[in-house]
Protein backbone atom coordinates (compact mmCIF):
# COMPACT_ATOMS: atom_id res chain seq x y z
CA UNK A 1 32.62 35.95 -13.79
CA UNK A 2 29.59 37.12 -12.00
CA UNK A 3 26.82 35.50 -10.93
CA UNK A 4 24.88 36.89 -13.76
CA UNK A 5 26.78 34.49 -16.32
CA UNK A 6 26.75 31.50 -14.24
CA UNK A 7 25.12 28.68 -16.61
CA UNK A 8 21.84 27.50 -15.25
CA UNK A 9 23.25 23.92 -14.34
CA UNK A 10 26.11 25.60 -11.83
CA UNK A 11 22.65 27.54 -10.28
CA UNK A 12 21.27 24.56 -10.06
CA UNK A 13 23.73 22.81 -8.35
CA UNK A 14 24.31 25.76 -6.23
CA UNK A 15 20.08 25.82 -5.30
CA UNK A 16 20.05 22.24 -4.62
CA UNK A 17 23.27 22.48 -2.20
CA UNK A 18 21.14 25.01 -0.23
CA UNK A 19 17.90 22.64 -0.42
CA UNK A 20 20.15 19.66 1.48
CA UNK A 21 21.34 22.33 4.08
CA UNK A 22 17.85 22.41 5.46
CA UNK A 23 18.14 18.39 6.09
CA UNK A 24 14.99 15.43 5.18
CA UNK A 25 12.90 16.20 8.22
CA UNK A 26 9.64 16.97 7.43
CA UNK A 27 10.30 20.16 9.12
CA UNK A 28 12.83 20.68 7.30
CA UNK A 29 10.81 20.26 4.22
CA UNK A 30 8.20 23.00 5.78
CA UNK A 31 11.31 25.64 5.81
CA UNK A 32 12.46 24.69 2.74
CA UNK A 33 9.01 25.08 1.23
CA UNK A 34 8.53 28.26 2.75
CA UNK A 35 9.52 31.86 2.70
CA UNK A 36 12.81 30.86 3.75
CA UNK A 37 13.69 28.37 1.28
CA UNK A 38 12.96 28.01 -2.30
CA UNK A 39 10.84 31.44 -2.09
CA UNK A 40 13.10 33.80 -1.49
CA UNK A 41 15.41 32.29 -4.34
CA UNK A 42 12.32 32.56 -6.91
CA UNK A 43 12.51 36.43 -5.85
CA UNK A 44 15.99 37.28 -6.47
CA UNK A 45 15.79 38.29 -10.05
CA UNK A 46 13.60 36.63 -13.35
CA UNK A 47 16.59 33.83 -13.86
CA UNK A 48 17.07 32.58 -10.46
CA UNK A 49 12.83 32.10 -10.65
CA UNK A 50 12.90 30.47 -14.45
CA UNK A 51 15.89 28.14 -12.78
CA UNK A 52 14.08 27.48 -9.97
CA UNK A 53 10.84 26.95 -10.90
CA UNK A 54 12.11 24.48 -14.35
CA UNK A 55 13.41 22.44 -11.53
CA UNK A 56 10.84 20.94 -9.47
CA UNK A 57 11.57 17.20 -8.99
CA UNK A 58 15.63 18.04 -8.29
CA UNK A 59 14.60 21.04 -5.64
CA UNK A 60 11.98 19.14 -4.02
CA UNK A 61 9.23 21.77 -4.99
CA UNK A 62 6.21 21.99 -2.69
CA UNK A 63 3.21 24.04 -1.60
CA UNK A 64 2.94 23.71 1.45
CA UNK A 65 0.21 24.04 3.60
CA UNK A 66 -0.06 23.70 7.88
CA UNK A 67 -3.10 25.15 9.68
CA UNK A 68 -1.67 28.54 10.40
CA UNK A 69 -0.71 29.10 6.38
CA UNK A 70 -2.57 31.99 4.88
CA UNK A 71 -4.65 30.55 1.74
CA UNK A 72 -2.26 30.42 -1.01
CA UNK A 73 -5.17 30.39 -4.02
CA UNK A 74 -2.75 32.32 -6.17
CA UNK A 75 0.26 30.33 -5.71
CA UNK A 76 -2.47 27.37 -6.39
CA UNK A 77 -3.20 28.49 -9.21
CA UNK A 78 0.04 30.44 -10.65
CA UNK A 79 2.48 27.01 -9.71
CA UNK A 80 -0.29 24.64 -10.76
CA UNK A 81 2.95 21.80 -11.78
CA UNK A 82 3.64 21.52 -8.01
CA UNK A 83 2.44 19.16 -5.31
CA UNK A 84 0.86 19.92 -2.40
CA UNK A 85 1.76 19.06 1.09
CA UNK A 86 -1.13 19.47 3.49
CA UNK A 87 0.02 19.27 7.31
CA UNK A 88 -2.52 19.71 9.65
CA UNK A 89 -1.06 18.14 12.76
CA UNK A 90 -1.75 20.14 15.83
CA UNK A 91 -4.34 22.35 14.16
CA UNK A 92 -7.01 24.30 16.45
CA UNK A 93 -9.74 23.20 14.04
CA UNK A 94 -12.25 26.50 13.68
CA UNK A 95 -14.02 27.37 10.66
CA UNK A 96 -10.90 29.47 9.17
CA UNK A 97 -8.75 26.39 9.50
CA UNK A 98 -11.30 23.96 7.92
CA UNK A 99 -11.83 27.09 4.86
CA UNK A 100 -7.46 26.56 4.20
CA UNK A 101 -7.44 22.86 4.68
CA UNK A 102 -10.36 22.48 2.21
CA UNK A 103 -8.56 24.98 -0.32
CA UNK A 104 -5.49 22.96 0.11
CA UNK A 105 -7.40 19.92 -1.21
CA UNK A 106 -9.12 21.11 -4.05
CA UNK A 107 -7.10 19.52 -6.46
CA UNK A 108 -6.43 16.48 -5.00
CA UNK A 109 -4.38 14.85 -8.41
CA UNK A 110 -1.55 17.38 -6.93
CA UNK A 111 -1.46 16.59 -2.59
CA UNK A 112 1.58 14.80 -1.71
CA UNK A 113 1.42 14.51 1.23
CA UNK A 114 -1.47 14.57 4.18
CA UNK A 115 -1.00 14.75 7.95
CA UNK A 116 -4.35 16.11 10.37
CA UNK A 117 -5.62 15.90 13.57
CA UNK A 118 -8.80 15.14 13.30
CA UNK A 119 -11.40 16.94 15.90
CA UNK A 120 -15.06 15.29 16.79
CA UNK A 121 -16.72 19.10 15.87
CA UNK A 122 -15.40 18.87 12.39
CA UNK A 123 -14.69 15.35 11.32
CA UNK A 124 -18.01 14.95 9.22
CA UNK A 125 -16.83 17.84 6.84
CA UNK A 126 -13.11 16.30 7.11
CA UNK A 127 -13.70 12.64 5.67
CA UNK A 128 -16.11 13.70 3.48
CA UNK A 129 -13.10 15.66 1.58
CA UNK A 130 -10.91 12.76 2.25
CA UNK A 131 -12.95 10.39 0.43
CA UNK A 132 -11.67 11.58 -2.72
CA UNK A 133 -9.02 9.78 -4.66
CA UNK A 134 -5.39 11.25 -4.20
CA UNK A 135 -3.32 9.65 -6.71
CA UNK A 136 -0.02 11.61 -5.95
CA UNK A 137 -0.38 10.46 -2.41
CA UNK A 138 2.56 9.35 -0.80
CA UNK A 139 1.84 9.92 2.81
CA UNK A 140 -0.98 9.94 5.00
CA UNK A 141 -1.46 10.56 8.62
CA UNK A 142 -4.51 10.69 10.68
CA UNK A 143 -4.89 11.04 14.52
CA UNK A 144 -8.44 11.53 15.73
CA UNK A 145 -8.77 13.87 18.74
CA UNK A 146 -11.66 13.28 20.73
């Protein structure tokens, strides 16, 4: 048998034994939601993505996003069933970073997750996007740098 005819259940056993091999660190959830995770799986061929991608909850499926992420409006848009996690602990704010974090939080009903560092220059802008609801929120973090 080759791994062509493996039934999609024996993939996804196989995907979610390499999920738990990164660990349940939260920087072990940035690899995992990253190129080197769950990413380069999706690219393999058109199954391994349909597998992957049906299986969201059981993967752990994120977008992630951490101040030196590119903006990902594509994947935004094209993965619009997964949550977002928005980590934006030790983040040089400039105006680049603020333009990714504020992408990251344009659909709020989707972030996860929210860690930032909060700087005096930019905090206005910051809370002002934070003062929306997040009902998918399970985490939130906020240190204020002077």
């Amino acid at each position: 048998m080759t791994v062509d005819n493996l039934p999609d259940e024996v993939l996804l056993e196989i995907f979610d034994l390499y999920r738990q091999s990164f660990g349940d660190q939260l920087s072990s959830e940035r690899v995992w939601n990253n190129k080197n995770g769950w990413f380069k799986l999706a690219h393999v061929c058109h199954n391994w993505r349909s597998v992957v991608l049906a299986s969201p909850s059981r993967l752990r499926l994120r977008l992630f996003f951490a101040h030196n992420t590119p903006t990902r409006a594509v994947a935004l848009e094209c993965l619009s069933h997964l949550p977002i996690v928005v980590d934006y602990r030790g983040v040089s704010w400039n105006p680049s970073a603020q333009k990714r974090f504020i992408s990251a939080l344009r659909y709020p009903d989707r972030v996860c997750r929210i860690a930032i560092n909060g700087s005096e220059k930019y905090t206005d802008k910051t809370l002002e996007l934070l003062d929306l609801p997040f009902p998918a929120l399970e985490s939130f973090e906020l240190h204020y740098i002077c």
